[in-house]
N, C-alpha and C. Protein backbone atom coordinates (compact mmCIF):
# COMPACT_ATOMS: atom_id res chain seq x y z
N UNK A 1 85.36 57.33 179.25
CA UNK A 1 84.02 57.76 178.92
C UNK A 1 83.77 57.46 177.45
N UNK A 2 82.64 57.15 177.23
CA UNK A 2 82.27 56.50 175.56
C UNK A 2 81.74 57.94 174.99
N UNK A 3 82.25 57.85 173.92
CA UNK A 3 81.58 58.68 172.76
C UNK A 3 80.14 58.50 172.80
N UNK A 4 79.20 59.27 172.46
CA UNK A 4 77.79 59.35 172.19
C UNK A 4 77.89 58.87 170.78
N UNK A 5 76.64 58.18 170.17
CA UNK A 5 76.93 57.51 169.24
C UNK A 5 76.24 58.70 167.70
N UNK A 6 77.05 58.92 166.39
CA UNK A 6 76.75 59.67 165.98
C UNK A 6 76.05 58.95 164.62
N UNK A 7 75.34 59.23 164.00
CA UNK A 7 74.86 59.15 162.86
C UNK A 7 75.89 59.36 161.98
N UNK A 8 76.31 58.29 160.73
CA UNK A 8 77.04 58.26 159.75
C UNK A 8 76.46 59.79 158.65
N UNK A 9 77.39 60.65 158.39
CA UNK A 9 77.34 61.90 157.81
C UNK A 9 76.41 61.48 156.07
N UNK A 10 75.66 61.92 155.98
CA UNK A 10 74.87 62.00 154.56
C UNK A 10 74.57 63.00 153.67
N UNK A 11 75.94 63.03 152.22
CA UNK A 11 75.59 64.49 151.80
C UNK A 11 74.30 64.47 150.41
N UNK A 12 73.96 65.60 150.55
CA UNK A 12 72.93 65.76 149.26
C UNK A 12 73.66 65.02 148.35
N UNK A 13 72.57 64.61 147.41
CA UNK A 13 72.31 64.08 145.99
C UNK A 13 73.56 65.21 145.20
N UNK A 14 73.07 66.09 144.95
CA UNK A 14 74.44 66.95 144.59
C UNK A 14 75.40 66.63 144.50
N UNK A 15 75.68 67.03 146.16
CA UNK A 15 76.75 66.60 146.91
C UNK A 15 77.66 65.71 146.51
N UNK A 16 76.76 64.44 146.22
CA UNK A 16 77.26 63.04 146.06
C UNK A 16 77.79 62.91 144.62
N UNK A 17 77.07 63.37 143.81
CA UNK A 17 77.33 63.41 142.19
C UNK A 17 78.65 64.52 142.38
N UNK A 18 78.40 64.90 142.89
CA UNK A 18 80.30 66.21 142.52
C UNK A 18 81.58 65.29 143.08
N UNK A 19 81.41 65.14 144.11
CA UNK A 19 81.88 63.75 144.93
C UNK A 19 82.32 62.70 143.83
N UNK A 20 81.78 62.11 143.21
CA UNK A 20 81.68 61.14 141.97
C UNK A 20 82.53 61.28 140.99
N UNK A 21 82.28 62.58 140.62
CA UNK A 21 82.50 63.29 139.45
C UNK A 21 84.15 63.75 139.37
N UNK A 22 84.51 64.02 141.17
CA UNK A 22 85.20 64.75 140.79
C UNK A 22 86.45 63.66 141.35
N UNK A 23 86.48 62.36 141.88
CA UNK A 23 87.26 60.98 141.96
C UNK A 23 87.38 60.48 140.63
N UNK A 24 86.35 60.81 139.64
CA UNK A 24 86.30 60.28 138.31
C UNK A 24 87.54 60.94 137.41
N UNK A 25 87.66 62.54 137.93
CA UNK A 25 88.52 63.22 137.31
C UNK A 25 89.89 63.12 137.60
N UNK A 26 90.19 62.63 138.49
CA UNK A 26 91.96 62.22 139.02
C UNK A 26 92.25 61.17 138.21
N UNK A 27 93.79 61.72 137.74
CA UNK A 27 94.27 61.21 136.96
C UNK A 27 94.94 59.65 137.84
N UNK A 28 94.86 58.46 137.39
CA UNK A 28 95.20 57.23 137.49
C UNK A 28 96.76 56.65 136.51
N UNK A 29 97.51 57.50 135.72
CA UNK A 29 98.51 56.73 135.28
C UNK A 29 99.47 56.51 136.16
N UNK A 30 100.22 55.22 135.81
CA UNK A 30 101.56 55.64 136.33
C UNK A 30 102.79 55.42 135.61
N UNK A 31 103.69 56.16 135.85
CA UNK A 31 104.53 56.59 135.46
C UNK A 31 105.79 55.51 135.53
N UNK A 32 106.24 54.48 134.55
CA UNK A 32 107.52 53.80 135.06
C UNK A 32 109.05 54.31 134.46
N UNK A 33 109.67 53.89 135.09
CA UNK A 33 110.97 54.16 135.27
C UNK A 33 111.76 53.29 134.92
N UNK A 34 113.07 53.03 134.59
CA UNK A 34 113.56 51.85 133.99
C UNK A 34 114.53 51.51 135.88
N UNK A 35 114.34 49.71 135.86
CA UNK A 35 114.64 49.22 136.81
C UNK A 35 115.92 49.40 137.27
N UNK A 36 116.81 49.85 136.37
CA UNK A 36 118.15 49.91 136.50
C UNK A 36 117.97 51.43 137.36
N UNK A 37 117.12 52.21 137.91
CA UNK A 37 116.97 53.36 139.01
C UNK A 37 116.71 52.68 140.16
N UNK A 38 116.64 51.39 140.48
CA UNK A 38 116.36 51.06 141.32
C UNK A 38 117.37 49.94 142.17
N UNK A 39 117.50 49.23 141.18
CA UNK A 39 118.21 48.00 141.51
C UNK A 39 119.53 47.99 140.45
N UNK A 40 120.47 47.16 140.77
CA UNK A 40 121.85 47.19 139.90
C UNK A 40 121.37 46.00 138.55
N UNK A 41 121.86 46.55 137.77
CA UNK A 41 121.37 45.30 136.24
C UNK A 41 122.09 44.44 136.59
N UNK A 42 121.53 43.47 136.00
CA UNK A 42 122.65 41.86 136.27
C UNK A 42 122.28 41.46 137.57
N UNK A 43 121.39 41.77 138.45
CA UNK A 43 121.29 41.14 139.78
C UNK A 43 119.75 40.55 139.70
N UNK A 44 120.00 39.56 140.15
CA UNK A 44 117.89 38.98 140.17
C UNK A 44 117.47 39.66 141.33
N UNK A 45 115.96 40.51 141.05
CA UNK A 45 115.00 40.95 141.61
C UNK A 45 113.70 40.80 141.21
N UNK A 46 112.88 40.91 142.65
CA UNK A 46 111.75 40.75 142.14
C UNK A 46 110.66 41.67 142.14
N UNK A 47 109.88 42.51 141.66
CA UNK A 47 108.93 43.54 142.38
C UNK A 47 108.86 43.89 143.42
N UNK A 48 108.78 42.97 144.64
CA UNK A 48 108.97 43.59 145.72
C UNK A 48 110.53 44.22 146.07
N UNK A 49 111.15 43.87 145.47
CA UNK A 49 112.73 44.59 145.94
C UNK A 49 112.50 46.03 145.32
N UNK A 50 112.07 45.91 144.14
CA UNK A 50 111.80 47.32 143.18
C UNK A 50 111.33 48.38 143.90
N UNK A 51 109.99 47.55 144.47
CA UNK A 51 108.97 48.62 144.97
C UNK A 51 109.49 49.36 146.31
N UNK A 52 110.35 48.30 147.06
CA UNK A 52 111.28 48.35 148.37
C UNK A 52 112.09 49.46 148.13
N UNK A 53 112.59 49.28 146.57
CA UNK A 53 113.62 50.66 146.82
C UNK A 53 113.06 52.04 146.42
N UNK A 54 112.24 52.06 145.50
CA UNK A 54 111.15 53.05 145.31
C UNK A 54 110.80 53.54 146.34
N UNK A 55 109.87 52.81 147.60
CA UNK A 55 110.01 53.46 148.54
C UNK A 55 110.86 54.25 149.53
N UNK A 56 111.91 53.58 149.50
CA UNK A 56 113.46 54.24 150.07
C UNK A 56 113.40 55.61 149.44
N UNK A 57 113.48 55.66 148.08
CA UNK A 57 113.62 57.04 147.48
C UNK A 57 112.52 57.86 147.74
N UNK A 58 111.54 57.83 148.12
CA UNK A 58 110.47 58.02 148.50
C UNK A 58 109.76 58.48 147.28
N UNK A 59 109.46 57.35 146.55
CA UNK A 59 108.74 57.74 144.80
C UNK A 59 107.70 56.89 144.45
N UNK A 60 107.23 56.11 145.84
CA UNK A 60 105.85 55.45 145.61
C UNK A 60 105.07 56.06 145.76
């Protein structure tokens, strides 16, 4: 059975500016770590191995 079709949700002007305002306010740095937490020194890697193990640790 199909869904009835709904109108895309539309908040007040307000709404929208707090909304704005308040994506504006989250903080965006990030934080690095030295590679040797990730990977062994002396071995060639490339970002994706980094990020590979970052994720393992679960610190992405």
């Amino acid at each position: 059975m199909q869904r009835p079709y709904r109108a895309p949700y539309r908040c007040s002007p307000a709404a929208h500016r707090h909304q704005a305002l308040t994506r504006a306010a989250r903080p965006s740095e990030i934080y690095l770590k030295p590679a040797s937490s990730y990977v062994r020194p002396g071995v060639a890697a490339n970002f994706a191995t980094v990020l590979e193990s970052a994720i393992a640790l679960a610190e992405s």
